[in-house]
PDB file of N, CA and C in Angstrom:
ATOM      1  N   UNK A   1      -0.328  -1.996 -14.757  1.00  0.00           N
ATOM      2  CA  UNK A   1      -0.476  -2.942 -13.681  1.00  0.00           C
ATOM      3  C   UNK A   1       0.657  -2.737 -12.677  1.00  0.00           C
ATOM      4  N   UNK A   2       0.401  -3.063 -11.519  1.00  0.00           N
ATOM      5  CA  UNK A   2       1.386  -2.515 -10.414  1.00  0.00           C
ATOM      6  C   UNK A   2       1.272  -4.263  -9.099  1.00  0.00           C
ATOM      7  N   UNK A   3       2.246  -4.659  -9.020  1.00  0.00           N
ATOM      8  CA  UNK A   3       2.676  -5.541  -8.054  1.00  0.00           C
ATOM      9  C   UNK A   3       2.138  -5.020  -6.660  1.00  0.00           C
ATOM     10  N   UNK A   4       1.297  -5.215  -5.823  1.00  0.00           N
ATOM     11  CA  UNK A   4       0.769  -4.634  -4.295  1.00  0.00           C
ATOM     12  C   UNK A   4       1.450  -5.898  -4.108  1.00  0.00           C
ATOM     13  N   UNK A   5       1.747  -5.365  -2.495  1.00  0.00           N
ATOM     14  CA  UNK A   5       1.784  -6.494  -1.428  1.00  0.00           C
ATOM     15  C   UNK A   5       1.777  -5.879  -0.081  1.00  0.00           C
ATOM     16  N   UNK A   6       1.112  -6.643   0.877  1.00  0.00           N
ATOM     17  CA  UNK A   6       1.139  -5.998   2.180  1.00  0.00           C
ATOM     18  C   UNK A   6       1.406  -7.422   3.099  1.00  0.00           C
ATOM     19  N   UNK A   7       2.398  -6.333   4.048  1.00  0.00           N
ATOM     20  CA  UNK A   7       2.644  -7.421   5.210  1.00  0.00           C
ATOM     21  C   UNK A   7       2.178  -7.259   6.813  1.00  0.00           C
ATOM     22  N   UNK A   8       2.822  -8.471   7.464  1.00  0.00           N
ATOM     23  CA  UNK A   8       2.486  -8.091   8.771  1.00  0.00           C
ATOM     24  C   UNK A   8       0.334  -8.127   9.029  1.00  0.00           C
ATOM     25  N   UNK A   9       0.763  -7.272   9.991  1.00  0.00           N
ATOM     26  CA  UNK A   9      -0.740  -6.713  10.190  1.00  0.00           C
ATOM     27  C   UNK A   9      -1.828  -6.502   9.134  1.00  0.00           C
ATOM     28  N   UNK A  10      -1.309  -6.159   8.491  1.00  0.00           N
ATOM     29  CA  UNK A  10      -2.087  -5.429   7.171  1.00  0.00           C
ATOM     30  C   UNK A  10      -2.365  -6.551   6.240  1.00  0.00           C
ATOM     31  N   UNK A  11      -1.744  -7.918   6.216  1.00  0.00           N
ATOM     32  CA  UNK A  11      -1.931  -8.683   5.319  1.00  0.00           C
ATOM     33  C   UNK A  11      -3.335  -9.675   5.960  1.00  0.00           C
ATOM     34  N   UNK A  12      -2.781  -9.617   7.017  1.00  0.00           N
ATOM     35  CA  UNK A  12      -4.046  -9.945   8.204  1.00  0.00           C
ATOM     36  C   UNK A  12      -5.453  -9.548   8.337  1.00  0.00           C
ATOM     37  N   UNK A  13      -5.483  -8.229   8.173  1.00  0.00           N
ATOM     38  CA  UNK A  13      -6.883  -7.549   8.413  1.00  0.00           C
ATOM     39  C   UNK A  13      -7.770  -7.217   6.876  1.00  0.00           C
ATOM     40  N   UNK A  14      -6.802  -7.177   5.845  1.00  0.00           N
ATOM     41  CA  UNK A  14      -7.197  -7.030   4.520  1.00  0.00           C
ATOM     42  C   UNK A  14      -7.667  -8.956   3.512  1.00  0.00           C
ATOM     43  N   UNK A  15      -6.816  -9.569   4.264  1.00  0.00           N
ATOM     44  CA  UNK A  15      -6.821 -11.175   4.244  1.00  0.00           C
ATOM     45  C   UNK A  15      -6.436 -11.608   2.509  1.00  0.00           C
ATOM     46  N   UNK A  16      -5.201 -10.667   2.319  1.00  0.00           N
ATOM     47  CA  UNK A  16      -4.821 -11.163   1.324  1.00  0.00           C
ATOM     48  C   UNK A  16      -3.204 -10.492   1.291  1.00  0.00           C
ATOM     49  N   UNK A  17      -2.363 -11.182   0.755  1.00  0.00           N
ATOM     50  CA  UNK A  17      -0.649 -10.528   0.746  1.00  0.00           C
ATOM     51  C   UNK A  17       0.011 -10.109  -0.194  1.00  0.00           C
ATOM     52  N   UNK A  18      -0.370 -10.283  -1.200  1.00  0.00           N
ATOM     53  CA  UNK A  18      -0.213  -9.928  -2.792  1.00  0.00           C
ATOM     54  C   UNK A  18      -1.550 -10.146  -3.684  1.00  0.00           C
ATOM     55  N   UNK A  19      -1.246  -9.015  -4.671  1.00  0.00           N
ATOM     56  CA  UNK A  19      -1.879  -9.245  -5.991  1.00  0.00           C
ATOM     57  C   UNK A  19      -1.571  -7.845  -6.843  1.00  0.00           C
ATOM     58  N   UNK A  20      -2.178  -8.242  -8.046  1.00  0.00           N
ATOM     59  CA  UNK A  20      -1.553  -7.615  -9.213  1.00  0.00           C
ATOM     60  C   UNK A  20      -2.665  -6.985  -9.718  1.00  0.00           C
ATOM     61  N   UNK A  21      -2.408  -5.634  -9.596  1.00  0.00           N
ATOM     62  CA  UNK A  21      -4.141  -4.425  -9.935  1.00  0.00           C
ATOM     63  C   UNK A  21      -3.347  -3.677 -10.568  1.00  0.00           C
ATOM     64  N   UNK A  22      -4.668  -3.240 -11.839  1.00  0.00           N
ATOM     65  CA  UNK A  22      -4.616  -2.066 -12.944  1.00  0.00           C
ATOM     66  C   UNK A  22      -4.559  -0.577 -11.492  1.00  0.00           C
ATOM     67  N   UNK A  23      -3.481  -0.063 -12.388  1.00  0.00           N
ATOM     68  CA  UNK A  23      -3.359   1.645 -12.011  1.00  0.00           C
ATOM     69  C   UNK A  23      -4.045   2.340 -12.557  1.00  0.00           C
ATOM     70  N   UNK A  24      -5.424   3.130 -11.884  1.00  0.00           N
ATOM     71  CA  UNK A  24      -6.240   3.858 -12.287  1.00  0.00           C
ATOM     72  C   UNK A  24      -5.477   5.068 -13.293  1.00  0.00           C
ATOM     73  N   UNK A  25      -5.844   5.816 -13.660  1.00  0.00           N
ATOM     74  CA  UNK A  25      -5.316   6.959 -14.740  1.00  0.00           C
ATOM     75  C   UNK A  25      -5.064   8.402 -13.135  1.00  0.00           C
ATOM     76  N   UNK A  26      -6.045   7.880 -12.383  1.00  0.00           N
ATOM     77  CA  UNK A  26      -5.886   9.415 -11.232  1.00  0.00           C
ATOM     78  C   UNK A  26      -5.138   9.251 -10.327  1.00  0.00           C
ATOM     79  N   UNK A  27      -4.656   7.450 -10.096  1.00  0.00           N
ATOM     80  CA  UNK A  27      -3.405   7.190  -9.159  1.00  0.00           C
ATOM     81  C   UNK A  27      -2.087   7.793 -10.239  1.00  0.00           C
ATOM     82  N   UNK A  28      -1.489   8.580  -8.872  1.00  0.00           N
ATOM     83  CA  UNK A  28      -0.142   8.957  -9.422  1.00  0.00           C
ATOM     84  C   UNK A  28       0.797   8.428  -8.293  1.00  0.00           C
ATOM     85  N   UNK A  29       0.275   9.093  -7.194  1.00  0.00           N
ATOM     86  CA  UNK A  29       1.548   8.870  -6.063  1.00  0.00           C
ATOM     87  C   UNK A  29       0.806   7.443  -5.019  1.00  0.00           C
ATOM     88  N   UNK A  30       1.609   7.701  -4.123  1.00  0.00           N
ATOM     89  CA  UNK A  30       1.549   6.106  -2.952  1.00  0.00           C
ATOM     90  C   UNK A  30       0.681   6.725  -2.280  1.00  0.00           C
ATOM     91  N   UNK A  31       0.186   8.017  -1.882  1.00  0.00           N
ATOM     92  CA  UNK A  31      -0.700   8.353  -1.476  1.00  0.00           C
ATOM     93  C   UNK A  31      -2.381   8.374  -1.931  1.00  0.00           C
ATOM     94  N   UNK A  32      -2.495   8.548  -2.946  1.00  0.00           N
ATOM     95  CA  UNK A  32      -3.568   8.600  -4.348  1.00  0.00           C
ATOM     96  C   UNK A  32      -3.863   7.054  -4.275  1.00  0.00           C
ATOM     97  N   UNK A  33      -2.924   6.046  -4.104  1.00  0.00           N
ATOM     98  CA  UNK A  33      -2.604   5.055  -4.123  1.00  0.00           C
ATOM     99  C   UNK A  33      -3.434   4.134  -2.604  1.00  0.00           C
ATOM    100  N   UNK A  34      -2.841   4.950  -1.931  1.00  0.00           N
ATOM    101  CA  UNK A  34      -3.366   4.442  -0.430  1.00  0.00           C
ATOM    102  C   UNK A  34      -4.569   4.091  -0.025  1.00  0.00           C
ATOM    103  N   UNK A  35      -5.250   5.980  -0.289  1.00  0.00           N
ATOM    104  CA  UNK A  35      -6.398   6.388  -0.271  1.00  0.00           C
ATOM    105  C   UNK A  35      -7.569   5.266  -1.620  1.00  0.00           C
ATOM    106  N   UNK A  36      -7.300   5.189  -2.589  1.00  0.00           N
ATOM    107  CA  UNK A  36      -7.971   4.089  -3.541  1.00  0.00           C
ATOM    108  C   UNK A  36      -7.929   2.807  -2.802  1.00  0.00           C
ATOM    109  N   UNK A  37      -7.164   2.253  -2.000  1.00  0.00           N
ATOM    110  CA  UNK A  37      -7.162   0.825  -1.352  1.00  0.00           C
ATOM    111  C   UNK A  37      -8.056   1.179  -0.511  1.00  0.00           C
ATOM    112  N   UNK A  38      -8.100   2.163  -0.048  1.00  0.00           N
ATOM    113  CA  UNK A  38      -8.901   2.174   1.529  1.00  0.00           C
ATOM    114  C   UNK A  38     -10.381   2.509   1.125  1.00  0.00           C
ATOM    115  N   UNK A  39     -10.905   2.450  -0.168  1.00  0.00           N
ATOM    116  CA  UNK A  39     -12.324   2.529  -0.601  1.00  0.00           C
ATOM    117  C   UNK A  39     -12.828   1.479  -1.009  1.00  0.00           C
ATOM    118  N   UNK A  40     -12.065   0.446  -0.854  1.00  0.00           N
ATOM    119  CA  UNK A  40     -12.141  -0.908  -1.240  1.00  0.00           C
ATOM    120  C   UNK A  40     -13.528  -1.628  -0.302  1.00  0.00           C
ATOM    121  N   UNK A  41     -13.136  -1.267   1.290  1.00  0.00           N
ATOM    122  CA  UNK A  41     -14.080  -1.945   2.128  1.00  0.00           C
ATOM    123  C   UNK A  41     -13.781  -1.673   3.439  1.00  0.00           C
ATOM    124  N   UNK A  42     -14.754  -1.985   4.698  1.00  0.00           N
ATOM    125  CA  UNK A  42     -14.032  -1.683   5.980  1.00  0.00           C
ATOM    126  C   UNK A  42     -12.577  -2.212   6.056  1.00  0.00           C
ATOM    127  N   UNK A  43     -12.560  -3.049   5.808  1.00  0.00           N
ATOM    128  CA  UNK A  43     -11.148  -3.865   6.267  1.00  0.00           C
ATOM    129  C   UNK A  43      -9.942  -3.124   5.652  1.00  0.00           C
ATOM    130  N   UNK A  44     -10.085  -2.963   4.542  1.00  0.00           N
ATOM    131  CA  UNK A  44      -9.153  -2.005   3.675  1.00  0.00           C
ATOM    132  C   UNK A  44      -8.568  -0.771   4.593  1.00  0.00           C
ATOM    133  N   UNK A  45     -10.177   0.056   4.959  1.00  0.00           N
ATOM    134  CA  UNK A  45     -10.372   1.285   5.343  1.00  0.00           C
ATOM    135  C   UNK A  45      -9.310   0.960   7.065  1.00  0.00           C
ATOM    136  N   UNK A  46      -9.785   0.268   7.351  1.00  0.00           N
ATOM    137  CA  UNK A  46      -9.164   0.111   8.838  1.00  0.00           C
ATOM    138  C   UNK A  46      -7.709   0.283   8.486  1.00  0.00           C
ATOM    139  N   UNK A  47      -7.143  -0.814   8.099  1.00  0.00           N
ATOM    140  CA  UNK A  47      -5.794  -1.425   7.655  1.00  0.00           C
ATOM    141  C   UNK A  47      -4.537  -0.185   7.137  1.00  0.00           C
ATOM    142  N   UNK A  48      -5.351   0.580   6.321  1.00  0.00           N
ATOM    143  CA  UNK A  48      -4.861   1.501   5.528  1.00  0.00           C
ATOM    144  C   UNK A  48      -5.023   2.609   5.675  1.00  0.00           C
ATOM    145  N   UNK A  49      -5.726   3.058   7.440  1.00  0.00           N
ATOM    146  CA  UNK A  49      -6.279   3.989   7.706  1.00  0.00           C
ATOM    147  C   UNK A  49      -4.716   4.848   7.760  1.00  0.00           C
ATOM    148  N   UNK A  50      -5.328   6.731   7.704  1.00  0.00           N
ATOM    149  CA  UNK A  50      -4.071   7.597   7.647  1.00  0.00           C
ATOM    150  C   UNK A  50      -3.394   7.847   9.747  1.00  0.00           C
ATOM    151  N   UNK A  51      -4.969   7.713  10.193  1.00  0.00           N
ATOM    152  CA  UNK A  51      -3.783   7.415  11.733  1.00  0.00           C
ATOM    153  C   UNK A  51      -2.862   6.513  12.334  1.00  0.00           C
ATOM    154  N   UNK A  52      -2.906   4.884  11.090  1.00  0.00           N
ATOM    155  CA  UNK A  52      -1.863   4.241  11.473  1.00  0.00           C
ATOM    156  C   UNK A  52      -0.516   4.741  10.799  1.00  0.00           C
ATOM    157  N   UNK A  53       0.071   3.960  11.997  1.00  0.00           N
ATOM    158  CA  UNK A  53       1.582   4.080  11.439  1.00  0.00           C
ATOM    159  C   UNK A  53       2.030   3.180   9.799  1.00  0.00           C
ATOM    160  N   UNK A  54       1.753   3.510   8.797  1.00  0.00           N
ATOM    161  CA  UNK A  54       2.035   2.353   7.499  1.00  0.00           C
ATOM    162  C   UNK A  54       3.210   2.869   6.987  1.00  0.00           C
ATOM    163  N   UNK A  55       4.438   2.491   6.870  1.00  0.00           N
ATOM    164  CA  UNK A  55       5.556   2.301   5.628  1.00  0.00           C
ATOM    165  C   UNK A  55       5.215   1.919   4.618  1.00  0.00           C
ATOM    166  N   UNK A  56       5.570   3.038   3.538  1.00  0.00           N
ATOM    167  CA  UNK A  56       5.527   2.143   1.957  1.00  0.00           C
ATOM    168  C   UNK A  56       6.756   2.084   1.145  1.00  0.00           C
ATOM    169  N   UNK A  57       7.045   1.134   0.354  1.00  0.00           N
ATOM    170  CA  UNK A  57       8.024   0.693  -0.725  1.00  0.00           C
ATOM    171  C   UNK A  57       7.511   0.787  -1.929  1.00  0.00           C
ATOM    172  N   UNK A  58       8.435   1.186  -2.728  1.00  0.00           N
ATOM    173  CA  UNK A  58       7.960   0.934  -4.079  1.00  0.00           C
ATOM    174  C   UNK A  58       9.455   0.635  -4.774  1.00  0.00           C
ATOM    175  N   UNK A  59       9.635  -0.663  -5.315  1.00  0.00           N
ATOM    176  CA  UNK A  59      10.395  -1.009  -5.894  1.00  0.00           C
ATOM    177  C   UNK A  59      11.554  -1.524  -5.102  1.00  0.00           C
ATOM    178  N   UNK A  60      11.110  -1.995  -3.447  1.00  0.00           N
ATOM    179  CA  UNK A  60      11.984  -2.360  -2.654  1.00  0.00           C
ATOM    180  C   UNK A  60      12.661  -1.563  -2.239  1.00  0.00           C
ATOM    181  N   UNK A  61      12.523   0.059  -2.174  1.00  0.00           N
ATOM    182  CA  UNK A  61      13.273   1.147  -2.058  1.00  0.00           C
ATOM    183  C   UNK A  61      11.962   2.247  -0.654  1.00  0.00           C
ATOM    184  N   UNK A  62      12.234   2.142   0.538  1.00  0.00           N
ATOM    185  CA  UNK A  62      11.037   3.346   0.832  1.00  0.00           C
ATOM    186  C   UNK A  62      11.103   4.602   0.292  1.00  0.00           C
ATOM    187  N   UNK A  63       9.350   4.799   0.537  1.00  0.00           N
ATOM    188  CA  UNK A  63       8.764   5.498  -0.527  1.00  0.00           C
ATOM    189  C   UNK A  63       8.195   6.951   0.394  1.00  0.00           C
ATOM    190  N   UNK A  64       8.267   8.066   0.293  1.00  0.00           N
ATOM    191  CA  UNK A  64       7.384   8.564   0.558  1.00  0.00           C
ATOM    192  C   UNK A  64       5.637   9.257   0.295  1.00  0.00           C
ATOM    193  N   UNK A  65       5.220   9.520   0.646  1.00  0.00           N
ATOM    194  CA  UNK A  65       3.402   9.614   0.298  1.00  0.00           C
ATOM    195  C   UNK A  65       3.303  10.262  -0.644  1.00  0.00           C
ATOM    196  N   UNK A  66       4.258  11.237  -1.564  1.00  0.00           N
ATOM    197  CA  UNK A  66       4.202  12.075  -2.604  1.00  0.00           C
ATOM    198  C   UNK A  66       4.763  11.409  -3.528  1.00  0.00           C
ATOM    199  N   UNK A  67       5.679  10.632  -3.343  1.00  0.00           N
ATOM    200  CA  UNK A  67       6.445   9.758  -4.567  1.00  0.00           C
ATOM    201  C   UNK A  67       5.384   9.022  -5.652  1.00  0.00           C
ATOM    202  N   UNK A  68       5.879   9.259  -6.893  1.00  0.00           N
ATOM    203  CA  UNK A  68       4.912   8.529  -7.623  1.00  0.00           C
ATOM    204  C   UNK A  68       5.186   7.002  -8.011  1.00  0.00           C
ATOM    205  N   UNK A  69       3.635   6.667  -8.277  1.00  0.00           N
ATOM    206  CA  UNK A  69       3.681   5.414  -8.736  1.00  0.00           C
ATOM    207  C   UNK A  69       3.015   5.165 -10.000  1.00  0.00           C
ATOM    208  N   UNK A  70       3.963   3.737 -10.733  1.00  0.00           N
ATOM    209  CA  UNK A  70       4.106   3.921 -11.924  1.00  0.00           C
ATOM    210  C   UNK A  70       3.156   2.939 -12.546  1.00  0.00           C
ATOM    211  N   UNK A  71       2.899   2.501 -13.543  1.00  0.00           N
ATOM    212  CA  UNK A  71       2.636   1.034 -13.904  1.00  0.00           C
ATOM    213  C   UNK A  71       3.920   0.046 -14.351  1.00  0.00           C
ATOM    214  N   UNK A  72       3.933  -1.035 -13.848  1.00  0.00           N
ATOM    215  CA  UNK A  72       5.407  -1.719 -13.395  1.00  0.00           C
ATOM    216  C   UNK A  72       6.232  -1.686 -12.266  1.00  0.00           C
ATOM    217  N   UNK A  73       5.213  -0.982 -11.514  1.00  0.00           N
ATOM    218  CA  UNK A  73       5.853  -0.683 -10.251  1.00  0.00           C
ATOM    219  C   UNK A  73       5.600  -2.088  -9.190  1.00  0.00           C
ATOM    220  N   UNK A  74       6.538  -2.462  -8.425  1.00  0.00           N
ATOM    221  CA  UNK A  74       6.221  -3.208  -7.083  1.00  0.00           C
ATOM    222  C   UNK A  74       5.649  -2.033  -5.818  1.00  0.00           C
ATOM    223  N   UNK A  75       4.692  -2.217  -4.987  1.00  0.00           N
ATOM    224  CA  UNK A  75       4.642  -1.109  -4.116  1.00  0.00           C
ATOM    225  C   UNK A  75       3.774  -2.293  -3.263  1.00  0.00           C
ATOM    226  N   UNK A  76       4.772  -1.798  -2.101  1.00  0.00           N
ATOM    227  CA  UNK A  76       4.604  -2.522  -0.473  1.00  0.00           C
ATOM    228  C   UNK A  76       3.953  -1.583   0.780  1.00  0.00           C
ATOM    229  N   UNK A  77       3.111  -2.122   1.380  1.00  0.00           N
ATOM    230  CA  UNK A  77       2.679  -1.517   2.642  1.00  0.00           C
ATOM    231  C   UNK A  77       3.050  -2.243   3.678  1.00  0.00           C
ATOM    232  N   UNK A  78       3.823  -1.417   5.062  1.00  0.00           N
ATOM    233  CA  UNK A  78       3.905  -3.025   6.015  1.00  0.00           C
ATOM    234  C   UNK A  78       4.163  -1.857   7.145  1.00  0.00           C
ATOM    235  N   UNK A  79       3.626  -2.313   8.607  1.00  0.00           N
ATOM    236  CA  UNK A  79       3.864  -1.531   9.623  1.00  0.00           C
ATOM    237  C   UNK A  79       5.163  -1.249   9.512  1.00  0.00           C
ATOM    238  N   UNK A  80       5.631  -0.149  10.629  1.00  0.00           N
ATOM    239  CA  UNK A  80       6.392  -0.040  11.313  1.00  0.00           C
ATOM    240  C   UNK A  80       7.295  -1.064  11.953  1.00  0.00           C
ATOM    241  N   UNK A  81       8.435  -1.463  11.673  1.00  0.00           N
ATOM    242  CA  UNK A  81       8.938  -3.187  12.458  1.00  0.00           C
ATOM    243  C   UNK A  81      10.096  -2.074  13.733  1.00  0.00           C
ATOM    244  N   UNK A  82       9.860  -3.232  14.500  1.00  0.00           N
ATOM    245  CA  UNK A  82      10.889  -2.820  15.925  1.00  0.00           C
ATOM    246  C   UNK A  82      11.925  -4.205  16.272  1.00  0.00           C
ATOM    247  N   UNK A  83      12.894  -4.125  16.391  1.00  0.00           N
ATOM    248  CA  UNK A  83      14.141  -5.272  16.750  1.00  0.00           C
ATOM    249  C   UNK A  83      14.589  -5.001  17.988  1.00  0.00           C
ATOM    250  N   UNK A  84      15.298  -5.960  18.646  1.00  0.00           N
ATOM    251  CA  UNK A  84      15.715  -6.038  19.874  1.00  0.00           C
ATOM    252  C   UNK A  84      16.952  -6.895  19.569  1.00  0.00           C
TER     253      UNK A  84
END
């Protein structure tokens, strides 16, 4: 089982901000990972599409798209943020 959460935008268009899903046996990385959310449904598919800009975390640490993911893992999706 793996901790999801998505923020921002993404928590918006998917219409949920957390929850707690079994790790398939063929998810390994945040990418494998991505791609499985985004078969979920349009909204998923939009949200999680590969031409947006998405940051991921895993374990409160960013992650890159090859990094693996574990069971026990926390793993976050959330745009791009900008400050002024």
């Amino acid at each position: 089982m793996i901790h999801l959460k998505l923020f921002a935008s993404l928590r918006e268009l998917t219409g949920t901000g957390e929850e707690v899903l079994a790790l398939p046996d063929h998810v390994e990385t945040l990418a494998q990972l991505r791609e499985l959310l985004r078969s979920r449904d349009s909204r998923w598919s939009e949200a999680l599409d590969p031409q947006r800009a998405i940051r991921g975390a895993i374990n409160q640490r960013m992650a890159q798209e090859s990094d693996p993911v574990r069971d026990g893992d926390e793993v976050a999706f959330f745009p791009p943020v900008t400050g002024g």
